[in-house]
C-alpha atoms as a PDB file:
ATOM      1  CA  UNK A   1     -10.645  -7.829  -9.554  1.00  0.00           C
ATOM      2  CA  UNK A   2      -9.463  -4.360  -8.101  1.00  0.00           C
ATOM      3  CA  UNK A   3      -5.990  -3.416  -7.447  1.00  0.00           C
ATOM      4  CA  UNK A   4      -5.158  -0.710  -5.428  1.00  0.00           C
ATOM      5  CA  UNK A   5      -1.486   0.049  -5.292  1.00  0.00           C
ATOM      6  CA  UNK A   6       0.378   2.909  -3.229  1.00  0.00           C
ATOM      7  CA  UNK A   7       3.475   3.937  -4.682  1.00  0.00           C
ATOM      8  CA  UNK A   8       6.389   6.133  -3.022  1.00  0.00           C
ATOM      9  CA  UNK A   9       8.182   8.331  -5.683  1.00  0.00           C
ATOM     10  CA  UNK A  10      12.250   8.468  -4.782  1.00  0.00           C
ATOM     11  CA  UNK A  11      12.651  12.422  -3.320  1.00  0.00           C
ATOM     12  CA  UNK A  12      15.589  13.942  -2.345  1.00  0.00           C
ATOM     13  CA  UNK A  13      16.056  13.854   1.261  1.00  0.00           C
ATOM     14  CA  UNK A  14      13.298  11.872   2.250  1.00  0.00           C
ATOM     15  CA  UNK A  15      13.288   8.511   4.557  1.00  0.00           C
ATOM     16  CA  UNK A  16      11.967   5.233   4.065  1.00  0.00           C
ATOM     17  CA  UNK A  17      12.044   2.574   6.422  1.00  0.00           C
ATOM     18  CA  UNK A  18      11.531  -0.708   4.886  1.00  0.00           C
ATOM     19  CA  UNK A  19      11.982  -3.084   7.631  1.00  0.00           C
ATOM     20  CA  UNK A  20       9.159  -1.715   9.337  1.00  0.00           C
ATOM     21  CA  UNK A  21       6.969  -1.012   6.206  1.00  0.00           C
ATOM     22  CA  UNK A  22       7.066  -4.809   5.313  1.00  0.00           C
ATOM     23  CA  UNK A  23       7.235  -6.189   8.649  1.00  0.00           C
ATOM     24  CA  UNK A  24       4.485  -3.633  10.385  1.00  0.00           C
ATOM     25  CA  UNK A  25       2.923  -1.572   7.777  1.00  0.00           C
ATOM     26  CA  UNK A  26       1.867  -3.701   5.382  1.00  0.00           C
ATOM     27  CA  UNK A  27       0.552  -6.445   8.030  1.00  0.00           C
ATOM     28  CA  UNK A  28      -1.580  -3.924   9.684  1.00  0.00           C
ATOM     29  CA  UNK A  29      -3.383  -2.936   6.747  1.00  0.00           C
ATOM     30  CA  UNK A  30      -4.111  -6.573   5.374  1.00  0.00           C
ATOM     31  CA  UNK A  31      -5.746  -7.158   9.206  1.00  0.00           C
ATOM     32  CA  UNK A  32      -7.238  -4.093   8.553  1.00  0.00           C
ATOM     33  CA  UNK A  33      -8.807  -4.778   5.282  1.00  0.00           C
ATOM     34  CA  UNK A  34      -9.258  -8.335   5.967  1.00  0.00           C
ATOM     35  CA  UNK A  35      -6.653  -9.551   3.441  1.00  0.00           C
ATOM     36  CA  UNK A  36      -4.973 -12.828   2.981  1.00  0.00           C
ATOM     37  CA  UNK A  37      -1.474 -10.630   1.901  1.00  0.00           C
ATOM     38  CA  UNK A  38      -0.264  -8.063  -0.234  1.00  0.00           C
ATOM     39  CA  UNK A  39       2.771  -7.455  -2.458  1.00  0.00           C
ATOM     40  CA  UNK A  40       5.466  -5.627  -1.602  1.00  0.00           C
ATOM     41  CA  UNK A  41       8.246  -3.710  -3.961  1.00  0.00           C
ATOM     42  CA  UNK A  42      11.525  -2.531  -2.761  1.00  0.00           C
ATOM     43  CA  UNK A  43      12.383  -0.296  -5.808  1.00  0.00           C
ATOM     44  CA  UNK A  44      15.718  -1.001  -7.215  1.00  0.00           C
ATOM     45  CA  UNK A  45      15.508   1.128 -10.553  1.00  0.00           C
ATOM     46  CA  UNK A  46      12.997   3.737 -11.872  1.00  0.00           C
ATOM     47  CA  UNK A  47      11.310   6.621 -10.152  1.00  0.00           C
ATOM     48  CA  UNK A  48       9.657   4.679  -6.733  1.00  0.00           C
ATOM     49  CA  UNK A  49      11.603   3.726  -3.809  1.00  0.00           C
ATOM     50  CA  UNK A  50       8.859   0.872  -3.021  1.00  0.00           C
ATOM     51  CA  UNK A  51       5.320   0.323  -3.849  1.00  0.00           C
ATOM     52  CA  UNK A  52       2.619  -1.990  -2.551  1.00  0.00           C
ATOM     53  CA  UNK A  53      -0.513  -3.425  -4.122  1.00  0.00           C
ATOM     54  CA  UNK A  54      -3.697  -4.944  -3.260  1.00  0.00           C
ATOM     55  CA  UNK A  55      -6.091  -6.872  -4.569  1.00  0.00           C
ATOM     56  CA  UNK A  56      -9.810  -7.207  -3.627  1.00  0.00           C
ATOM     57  CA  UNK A  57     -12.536  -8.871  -5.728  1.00  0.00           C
ATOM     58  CA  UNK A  58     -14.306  -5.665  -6.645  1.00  0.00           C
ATOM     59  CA  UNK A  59     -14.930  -1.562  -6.127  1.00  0.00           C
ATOM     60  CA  UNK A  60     -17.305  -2.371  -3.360  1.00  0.00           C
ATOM     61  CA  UNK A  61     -15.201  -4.658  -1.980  1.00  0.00           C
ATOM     62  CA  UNK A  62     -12.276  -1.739  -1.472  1.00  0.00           C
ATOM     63  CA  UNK A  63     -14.476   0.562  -0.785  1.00  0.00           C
ATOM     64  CA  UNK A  64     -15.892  -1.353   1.958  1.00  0.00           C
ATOM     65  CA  UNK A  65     -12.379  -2.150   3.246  1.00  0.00           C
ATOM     66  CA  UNK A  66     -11.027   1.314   3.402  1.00  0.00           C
ATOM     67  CA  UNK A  67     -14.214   2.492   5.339  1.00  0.00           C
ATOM     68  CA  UNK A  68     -13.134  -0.017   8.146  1.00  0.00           C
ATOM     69  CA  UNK A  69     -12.535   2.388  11.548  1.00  0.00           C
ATOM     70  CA  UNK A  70      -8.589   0.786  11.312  1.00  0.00           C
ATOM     71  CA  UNK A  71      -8.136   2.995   8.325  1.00  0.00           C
ATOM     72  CA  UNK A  72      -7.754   5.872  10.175  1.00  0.00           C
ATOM     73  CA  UNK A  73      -5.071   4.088  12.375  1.00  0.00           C
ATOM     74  CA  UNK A  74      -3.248   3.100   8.600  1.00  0.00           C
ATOM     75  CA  UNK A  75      -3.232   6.328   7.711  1.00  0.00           C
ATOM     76  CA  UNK A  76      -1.631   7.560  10.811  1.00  0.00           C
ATOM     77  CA  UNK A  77       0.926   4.884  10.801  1.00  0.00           C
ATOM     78  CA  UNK A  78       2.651   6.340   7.493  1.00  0.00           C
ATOM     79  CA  UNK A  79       4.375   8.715   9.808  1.00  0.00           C
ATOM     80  CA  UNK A  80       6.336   5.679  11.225  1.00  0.00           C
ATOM     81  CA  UNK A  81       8.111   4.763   8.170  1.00  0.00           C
ATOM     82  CA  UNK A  82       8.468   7.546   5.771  1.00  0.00           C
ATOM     83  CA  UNK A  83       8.172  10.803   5.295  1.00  0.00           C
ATOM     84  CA  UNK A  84       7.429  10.585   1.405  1.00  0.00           C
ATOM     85  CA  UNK A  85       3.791  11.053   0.163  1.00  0.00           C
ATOM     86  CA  UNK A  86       2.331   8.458  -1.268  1.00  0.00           C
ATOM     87  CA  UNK A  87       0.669   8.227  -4.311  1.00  0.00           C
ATOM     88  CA  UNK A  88      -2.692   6.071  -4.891  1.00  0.00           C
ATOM     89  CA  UNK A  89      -3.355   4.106  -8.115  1.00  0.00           C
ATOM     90  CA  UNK A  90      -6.391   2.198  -8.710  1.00  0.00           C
ATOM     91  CA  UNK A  91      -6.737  -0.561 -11.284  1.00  0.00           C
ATOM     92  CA  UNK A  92      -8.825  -3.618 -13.002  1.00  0.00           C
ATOM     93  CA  UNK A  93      -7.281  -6.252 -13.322  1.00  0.00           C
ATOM     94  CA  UNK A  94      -8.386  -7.584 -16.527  1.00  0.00           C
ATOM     95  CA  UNK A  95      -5.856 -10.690 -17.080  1.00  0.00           C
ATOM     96  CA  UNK A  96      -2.722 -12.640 -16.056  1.00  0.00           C
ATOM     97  CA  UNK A  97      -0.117 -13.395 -18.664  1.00  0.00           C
END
């Protein structure tokens, strides 16, 4: 299992609507992608103000996803809710406690 989470470090002066990350973002890329869901992190503490992460069953799997023609439509829709750059990180997923 692959995780690919996108993480949006806390920076001085920057926006981030949440509303329409969770309600419009987030649901775009899962049709996107063809996902089921995704979850979703409103920071509270520590250095992101909200993350997102999702899970496919393997690198070709994601790879496959993110060369969909939406993607370039995902990309473009950061604009709409923040103007932090996000920050990729890619992961196994080797068990569940």
């Amino acid at each position: 299992m692959i995780k690919l989470s996108v993480l949006y470090p806390r920076t001085d002066g920057a926006s981030f609507d949440h509303d329409y990350y969770r309600e419009r973002h987030v649901p775009l890329c899962c049709r996107t992608w063809g996902l089921a869901g995704a979850d979703i992190d409103r920071g509270v503490d520590g250095p992101y103000e909200a993350a997102v992460h999702f899970l496919f069953d393997d690198l070709e799997a994601m790879q496959t996803a993110l060369a969909a023609d939406g993607t370039v439509a995902v990309r473009a829709d950061v604009a709409n809710y923040t103007t932090i750059t996000p920050v990729r990180q890619l992961s196994e997923v080797v068990a569940e406690a």
